[in-house]
Protein backbone atom coordinates (compact mmCIF):
# COMPACT_ATOMS: atom_id res chain seq x y z
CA UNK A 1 52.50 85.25 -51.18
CA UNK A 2 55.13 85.80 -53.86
CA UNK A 3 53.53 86.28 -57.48
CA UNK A 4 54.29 82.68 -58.32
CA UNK A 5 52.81 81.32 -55.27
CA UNK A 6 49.53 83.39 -55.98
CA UNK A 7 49.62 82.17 -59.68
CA UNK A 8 49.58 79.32 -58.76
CA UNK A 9 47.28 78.67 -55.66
CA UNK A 10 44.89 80.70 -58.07
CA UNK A 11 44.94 78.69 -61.14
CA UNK A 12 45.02 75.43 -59.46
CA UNK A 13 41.60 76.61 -57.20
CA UNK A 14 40.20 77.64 -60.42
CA UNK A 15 40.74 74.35 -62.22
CA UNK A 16 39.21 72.78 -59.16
CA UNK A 17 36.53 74.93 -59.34
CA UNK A 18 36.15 74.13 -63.03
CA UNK A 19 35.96 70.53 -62.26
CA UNK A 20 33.71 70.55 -59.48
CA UNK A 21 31.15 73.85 -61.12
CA UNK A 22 30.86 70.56 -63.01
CA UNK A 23 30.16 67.46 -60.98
CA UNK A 24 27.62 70.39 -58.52
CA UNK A 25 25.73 71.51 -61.60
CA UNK A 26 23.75 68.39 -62.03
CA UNK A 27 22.67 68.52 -57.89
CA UNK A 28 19.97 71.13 -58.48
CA UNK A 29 18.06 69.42 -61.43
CA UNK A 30 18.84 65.71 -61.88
CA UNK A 31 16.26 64.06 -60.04
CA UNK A 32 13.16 65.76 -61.50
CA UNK A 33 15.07 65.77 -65.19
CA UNK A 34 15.37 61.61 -64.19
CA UNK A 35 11.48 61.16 -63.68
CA UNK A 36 11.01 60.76 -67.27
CA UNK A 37 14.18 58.57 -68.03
CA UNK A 38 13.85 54.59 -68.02
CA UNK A 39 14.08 53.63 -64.96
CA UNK A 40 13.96 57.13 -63.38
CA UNK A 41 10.84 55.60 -61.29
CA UNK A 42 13.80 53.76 -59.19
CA UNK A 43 15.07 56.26 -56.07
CA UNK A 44 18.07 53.86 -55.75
CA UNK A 45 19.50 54.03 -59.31
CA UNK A 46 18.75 58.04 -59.48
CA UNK A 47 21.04 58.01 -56.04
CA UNK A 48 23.46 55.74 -57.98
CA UNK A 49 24.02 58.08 -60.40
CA UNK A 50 24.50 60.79 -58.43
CA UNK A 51 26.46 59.21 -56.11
CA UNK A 52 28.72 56.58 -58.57
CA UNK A 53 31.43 59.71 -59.21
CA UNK A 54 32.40 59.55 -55.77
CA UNK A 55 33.49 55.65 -56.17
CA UNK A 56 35.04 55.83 -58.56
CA UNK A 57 36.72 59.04 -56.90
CA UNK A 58 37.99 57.07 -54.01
CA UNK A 59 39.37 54.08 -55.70
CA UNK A 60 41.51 55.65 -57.78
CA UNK A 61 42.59 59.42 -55.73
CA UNK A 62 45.38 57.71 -54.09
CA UNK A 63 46.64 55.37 -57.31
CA UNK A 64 46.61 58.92 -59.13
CA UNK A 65 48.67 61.07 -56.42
CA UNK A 66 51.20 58.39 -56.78
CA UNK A 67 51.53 58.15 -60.51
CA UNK A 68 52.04 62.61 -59.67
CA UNK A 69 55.12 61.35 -57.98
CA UNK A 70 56.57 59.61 -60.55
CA UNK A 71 55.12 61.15 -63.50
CA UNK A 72 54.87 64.30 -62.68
CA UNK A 73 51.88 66.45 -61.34
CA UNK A 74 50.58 68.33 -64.42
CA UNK A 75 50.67 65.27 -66.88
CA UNK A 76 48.56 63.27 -64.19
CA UNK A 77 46.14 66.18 -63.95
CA UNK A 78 45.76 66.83 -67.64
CA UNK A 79 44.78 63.05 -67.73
CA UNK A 80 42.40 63.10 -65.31
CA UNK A 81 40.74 66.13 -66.77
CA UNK A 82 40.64 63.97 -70.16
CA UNK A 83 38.78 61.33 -68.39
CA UNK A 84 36.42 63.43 -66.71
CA UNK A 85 35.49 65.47 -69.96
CA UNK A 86 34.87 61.71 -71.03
CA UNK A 87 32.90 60.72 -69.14
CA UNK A 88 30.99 64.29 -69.37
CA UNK A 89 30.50 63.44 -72.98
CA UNK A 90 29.13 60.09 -72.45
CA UNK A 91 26.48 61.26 -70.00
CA UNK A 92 25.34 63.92 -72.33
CA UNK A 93 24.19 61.25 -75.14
CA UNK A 94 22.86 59.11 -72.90
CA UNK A 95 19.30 58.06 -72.98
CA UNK A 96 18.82 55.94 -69.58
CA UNK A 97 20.15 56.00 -66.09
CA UNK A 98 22.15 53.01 -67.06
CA UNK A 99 24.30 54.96 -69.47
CA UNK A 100 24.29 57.97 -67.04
CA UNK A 101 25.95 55.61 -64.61
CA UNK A 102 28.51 54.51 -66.49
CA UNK A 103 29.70 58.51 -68.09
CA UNK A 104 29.29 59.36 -64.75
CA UNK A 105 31.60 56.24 -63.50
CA UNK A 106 34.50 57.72 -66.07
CA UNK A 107 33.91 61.17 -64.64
CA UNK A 108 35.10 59.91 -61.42
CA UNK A 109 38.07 58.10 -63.15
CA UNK A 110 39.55 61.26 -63.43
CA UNK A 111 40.66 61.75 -59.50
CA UNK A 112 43.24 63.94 -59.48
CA UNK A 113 42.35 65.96 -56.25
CA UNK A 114 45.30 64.49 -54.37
CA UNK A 115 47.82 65.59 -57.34
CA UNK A 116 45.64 69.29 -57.56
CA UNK A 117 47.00 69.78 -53.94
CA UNK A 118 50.02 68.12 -54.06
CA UNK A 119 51.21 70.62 -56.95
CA UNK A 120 49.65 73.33 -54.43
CA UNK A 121 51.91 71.85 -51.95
CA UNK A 122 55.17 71.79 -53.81
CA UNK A 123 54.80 75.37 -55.28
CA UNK A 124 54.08 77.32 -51.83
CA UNK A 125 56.23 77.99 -48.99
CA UNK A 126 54.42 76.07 -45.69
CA UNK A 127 53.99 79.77 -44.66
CA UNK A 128 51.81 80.24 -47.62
CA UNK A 129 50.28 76.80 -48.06
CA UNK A 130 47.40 77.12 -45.72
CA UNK A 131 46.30 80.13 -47.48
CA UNK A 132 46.42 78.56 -50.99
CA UNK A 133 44.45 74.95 -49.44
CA UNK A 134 41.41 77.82 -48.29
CA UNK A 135 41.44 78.99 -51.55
CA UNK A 136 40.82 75.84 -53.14
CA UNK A 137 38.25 75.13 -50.54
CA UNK A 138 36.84 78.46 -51.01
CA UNK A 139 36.22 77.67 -54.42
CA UNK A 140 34.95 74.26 -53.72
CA UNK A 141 32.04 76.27 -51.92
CA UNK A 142 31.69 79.02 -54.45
CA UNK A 143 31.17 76.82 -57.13
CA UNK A 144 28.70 74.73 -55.27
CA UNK A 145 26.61 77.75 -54.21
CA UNK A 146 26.70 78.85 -58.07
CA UNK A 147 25.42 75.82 -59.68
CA UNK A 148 22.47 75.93 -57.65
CA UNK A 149 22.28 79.26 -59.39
CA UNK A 150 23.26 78.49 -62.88
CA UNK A 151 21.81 75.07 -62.71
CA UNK A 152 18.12 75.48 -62.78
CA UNK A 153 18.82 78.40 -65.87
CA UNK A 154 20.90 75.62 -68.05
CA UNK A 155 18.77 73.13 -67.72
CA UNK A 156 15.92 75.20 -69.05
CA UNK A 157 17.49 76.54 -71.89
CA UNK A 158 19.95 73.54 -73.38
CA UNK A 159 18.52 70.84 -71.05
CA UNK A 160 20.12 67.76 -69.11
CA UNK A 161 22.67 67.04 -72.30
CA UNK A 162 23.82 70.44 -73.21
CA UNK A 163 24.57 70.44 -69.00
CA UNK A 164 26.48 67.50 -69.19
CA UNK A 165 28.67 68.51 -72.58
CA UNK A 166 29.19 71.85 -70.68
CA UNK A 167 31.02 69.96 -68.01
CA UNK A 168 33.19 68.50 -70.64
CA UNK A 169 34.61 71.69 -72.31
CA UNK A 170 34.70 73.18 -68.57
CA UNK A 171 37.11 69.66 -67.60
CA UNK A 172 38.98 71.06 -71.59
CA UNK A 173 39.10 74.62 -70.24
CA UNK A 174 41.02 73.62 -67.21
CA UNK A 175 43.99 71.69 -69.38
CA UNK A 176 44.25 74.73 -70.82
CA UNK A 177 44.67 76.17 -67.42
CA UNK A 178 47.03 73.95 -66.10
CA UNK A 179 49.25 73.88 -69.21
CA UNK A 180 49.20 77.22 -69.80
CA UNK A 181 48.66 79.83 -66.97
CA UNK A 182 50.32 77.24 -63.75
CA UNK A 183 53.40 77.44 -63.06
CA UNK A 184 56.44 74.94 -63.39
CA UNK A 185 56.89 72.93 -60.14
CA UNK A 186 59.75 74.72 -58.28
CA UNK A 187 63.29 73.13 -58.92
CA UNK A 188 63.54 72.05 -55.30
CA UNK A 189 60.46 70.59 -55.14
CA UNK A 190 60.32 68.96 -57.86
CA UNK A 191 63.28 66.93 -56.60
CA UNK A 192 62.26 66.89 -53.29
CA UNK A 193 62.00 63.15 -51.60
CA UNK A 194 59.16 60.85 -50.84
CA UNK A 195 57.48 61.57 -46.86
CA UNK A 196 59.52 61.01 -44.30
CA UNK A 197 56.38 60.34 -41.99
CA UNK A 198 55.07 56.43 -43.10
CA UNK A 199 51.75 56.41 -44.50
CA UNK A 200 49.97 55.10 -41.32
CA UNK A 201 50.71 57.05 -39.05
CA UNK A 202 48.87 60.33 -41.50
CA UNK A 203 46.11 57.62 -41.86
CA UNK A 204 45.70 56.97 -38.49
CA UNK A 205 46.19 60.40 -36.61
CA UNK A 206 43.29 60.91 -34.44
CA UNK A 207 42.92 64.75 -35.38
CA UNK A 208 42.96 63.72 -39.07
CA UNK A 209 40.81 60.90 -38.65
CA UNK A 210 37.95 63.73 -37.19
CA UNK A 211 38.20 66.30 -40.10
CA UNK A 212 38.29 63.22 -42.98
CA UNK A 213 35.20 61.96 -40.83
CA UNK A 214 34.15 65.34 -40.88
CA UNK A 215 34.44 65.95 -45.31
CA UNK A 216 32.84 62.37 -45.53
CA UNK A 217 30.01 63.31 -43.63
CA UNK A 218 29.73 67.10 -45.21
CA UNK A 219 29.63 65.84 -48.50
CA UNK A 220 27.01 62.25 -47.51
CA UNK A 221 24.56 64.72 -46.47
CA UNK A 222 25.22 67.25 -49.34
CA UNK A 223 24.82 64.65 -51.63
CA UNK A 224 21.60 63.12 -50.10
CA UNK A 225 19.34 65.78 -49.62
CA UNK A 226 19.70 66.71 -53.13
CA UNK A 227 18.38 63.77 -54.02
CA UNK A 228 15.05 65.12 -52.27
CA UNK A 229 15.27 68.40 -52.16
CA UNK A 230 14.34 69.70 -55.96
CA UNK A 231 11.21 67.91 -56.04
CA UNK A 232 10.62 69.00 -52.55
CA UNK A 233 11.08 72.82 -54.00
CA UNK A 234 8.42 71.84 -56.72
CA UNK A 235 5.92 70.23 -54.34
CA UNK A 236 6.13 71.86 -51.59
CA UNK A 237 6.90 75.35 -52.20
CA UNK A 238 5.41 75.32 -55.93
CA UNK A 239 8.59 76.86 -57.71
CA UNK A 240 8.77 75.37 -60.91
CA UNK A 241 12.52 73.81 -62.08
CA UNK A 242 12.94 76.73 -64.22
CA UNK A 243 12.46 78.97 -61.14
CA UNK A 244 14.44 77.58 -58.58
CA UNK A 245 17.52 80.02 -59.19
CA UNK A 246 15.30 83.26 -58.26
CA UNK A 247 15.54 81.36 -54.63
CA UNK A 248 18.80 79.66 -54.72
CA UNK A 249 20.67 83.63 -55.93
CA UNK A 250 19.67 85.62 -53.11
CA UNK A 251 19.97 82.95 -50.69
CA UNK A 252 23.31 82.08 -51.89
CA UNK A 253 24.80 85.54 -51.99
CA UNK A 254 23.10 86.15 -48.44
CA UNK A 255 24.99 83.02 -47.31
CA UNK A 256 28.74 84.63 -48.37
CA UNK A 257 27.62 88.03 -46.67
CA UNK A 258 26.83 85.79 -43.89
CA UNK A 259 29.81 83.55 -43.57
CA UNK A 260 32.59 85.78 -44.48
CA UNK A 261 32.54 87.62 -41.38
CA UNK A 262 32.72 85.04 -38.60
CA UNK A 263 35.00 83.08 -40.62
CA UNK A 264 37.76 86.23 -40.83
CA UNK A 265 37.45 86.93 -37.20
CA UNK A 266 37.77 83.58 -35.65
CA UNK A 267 40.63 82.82 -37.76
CA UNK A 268 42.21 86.02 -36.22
CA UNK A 269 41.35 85.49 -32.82
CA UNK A 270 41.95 81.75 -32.27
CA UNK A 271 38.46 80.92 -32.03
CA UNK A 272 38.00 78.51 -35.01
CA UNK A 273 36.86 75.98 -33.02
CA UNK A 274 33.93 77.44 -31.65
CA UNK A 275 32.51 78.81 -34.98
CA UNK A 276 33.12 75.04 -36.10
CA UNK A 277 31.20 73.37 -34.28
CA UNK A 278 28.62 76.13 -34.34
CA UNK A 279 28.48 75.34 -38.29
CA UNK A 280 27.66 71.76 -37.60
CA UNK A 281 25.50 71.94 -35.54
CA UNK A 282 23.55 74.48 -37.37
CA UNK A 283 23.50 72.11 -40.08
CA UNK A 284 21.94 69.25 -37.66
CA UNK A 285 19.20 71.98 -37.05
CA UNK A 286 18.39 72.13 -40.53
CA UNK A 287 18.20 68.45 -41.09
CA UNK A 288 16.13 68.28 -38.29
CA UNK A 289 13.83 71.14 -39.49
CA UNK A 290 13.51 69.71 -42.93
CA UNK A 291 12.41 66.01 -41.72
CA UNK A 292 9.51 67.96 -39.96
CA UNK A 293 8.14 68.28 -43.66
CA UNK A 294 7.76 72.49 -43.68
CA UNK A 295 5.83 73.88 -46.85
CA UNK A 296 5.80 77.12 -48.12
CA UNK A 297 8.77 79.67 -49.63
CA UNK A 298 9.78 81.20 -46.46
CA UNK A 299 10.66 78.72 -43.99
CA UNK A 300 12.36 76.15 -47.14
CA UNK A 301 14.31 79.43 -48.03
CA UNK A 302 15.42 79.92 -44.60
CA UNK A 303 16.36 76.67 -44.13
CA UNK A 304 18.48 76.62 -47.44
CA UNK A 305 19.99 80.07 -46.25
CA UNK A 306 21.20 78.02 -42.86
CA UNK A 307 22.92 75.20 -44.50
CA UNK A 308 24.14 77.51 -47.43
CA UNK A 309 25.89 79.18 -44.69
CA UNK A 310 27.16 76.49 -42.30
CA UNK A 311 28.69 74.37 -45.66
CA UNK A 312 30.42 77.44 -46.71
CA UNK A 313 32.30 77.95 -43.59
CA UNK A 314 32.91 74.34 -43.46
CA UNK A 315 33.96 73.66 -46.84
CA UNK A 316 36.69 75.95 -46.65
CA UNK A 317 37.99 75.22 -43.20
CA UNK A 318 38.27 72.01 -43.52
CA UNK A 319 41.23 71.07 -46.45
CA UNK A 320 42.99 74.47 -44.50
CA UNK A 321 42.53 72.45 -41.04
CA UNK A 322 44.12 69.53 -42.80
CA UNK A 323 47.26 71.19 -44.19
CA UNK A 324 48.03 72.90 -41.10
CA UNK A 325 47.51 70.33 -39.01
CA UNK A 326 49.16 67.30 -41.24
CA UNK A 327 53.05 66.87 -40.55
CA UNK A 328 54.70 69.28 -42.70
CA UNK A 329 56.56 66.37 -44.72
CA UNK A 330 53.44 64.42 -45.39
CA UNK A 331 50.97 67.35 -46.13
CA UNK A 332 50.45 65.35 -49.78
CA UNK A 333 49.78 62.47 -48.28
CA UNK A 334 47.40 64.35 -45.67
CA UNK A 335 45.57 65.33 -48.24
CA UNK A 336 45.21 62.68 -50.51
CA UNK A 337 43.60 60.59 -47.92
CA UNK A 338 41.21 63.64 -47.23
CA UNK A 339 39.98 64.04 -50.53
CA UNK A 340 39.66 60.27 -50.80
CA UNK A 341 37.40 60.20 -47.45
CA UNK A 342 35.41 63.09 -50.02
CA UNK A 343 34.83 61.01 -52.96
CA UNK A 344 33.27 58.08 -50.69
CA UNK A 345 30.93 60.54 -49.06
CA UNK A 346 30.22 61.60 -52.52
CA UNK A 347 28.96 57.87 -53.21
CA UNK A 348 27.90 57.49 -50.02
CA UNK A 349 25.70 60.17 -50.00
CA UNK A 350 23.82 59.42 -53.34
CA UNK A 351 23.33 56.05 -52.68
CA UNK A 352 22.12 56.63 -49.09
CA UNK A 353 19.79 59.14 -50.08
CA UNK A 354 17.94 56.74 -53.18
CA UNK A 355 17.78 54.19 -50.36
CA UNK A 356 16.18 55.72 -47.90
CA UNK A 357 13.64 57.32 -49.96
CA UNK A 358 13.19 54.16 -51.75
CA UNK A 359 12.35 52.42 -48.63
CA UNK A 360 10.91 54.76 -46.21
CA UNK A 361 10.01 58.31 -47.93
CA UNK A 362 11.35 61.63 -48.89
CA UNK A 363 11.36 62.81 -45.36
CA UNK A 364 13.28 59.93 -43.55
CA UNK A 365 16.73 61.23 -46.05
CA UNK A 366 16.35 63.70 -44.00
CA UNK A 367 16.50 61.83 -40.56
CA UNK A 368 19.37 60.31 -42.06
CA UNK A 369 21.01 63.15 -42.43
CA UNK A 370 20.28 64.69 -39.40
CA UNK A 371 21.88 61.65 -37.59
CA UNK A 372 24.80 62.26 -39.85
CA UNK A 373 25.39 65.46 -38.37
CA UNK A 374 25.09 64.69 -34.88
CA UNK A 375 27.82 61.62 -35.16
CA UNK A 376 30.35 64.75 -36.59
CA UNK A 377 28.98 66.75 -33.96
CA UNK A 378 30.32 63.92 -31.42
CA UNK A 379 33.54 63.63 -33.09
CA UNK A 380 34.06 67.13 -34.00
CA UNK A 381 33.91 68.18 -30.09
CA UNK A 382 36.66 65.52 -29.43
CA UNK A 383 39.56 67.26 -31.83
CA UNK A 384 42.77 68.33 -30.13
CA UNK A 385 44.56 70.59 -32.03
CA UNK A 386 43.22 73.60 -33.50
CA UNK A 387 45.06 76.30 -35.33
CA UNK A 388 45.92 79.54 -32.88
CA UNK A 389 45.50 82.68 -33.96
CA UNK A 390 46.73 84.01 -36.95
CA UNK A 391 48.96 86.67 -34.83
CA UNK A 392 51.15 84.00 -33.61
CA UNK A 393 51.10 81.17 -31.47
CA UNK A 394 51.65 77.39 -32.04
CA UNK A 395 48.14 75.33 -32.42
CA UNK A 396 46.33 74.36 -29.46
């Protein structure tokens, strides 16, 4: 990467990062914190709130990347970033779920994922790009794994609010970012035409279709089993709130010491596919494992240590699969429409998970998630294409 190319593709993953350290840092502690809130004794409105963001996410992602077109990428951005602090502030005065709901309805407003990457896009060579889409998925996991760090410590010391007004001055840090320390879109891309390749046919490319199934799906089951899973750290393993993060550290920084290697090598080697599918369906083993209802610190560490490590290794092969396998003049569009198929799964998975617990228990979220897994596992095994290795070689 030139210096510009790395200035960018780093300050764009970081105000990704920034965003999404915010929407992850409410996963850990929300549903205990919503026990005592009216109407916290409802599963279905706690997996409404978590799970609202993402619907609002996916109405308006697309809408967004095309006002970048015509407006301009970083004025989009820093108005999405606006709404989201926003809707950050709302949530942190609110005194029911229903106001939750709605600050975390304006969070979502701001969807300016597609015009994140789409700046990515027009300031990196297509050599390059791939690299700078793994960083930003890279970071998608990093932050994730350190909120269920942070989380737990926040939340004890400035509570549910002071969590929620954090994620507004992170959303005011990032302008900052973007105004400041990214780079000015390229001349020739910023002049550069609209796709050549029509908008159906990246909608409706089977290959695409699997990995947008697959981000849906990754982020449903994310979503849903944190709906369960703090209480189930309570209950069942008797870590109080305050304590979850001396589990959730070590497990988390095991999980990068775990994933890093594999990852490296089968990108070198050509073997991505295998060490895929191997992350799914090591997820669909957890799932499994956790609907059997296990007690105790050991095995719900383990557990959390397998999925830590199979959504990692997902998470950032996934947007890098997307931009390498999208037609080179429609890699926007590509990933618009990917981080659309994200937001739903976002709602998806929040509203699935308050459902099913609603209706038929905290283990059953867990079914559902396992049955999640083994539909991507299905389609997952059917993709075509997959990037050769790294030495040379077109994609197989």
């Amino acid at each position: 990467m030139t210096a510009p190319e790395l200035r960018a593709s780093v300050s764009l993953a970081t105000i990704f990062a920034l965003r999404m350290l915010g929407l992850f840092l409410i996963l850990p502690v929300f549903a205990v914190h919503a026990r005592g809130m009216p109407g916290g004794n409802d599963a279905t409105l706690i997996g409404l709130a978590l799970g609202i963001y993402g619907l609002t996410q996916a109405v308006l992602q697309i809408p967004l990347g095309v006002a970048s077109d015509r407006f301009g990428r970083k004025p989009v951005i820093v108005f999405g970033l606006l709404l989201f602090a926003a809707g950050s502030f709302i949530a942190a005065g609110a005194h029911d779920l229903a106001t939750v709901i709605a600050g975390r309805a304006v969070q979502g407003a701001g969807a300016i994922s597609a015009a994140i990457t789409a700046l990515i896009a027009d300031s990196t060579r297509d050599a390059q790009r791939t690299k700078a889409m793994a960083m930003v998925g890279a970071s998608i996991g990093l932050t994730f794994s350190l909120s269920l760090v942070g989380a737990p410590l926040l939340y004890a010391s400035v509570g549910m609010g002071g969590i929620f007004a954090l994620t507004g001055l992170l959303a005011l840090a990032a302008i900052a970012v973007v105004t400041l320390v990214t780079p000015a879109v390229p001349p020739a891309a910023a002049a550069s035409g609209t796709s050549r390749t029509p908008f159906a046919r990246v909608a409706l490319e089977p290959d695409l279709l699997r990995l947008n199934f697959g981000i849906f799906t990754l982020h449903a089951a994310q979503m849903a089993m944190f709906v369960v899973l703090p209480t189930w750290l309570a209950d069942r393993a008797g870590i109080a709130l305050g304590d979850h993060w001396k589990l959730y550290l070590p497990v988390v920084l095991l999980s990068f010491a775990l994933m890093m290697p594999p990852l490296i090598w089968s990108e070198r080697v050509g073997r991505l596919r295998g060490l895929f599918l191997a992350a799914v369906a090591l997820l669909l083993g957890v799932q499994v494992l956790l609907a059997l209802q296990p007690s105790g610190l050991v095995p719900l560490a383990l557990l959390l240590l397998g999925f830590f490590v199979g959504f990692n290794i997902l998470e950032a092969s996934l947007p890098s699969l997307v931009s390498r396998l999208a037609p080179p003049d429609a890699k926007g569009t590509a990933l618009g429409i990917y981080n659309t198929t994200q937001s739903l799964g976002l709602f998806f998975g929040g509203v699935l998970g308050g459902w099913v617990q609603h209706g038929w228990g905290k283990p059953a979220v867990f079914d559902a998630c396992a049955v999640l897994m083994a539909l991507w596992l299905l389609v997952a095994a059917r993709q075509r294409r997959w990037p050769a290795a790294a030495h040379g070689g077109a994609a197989a």
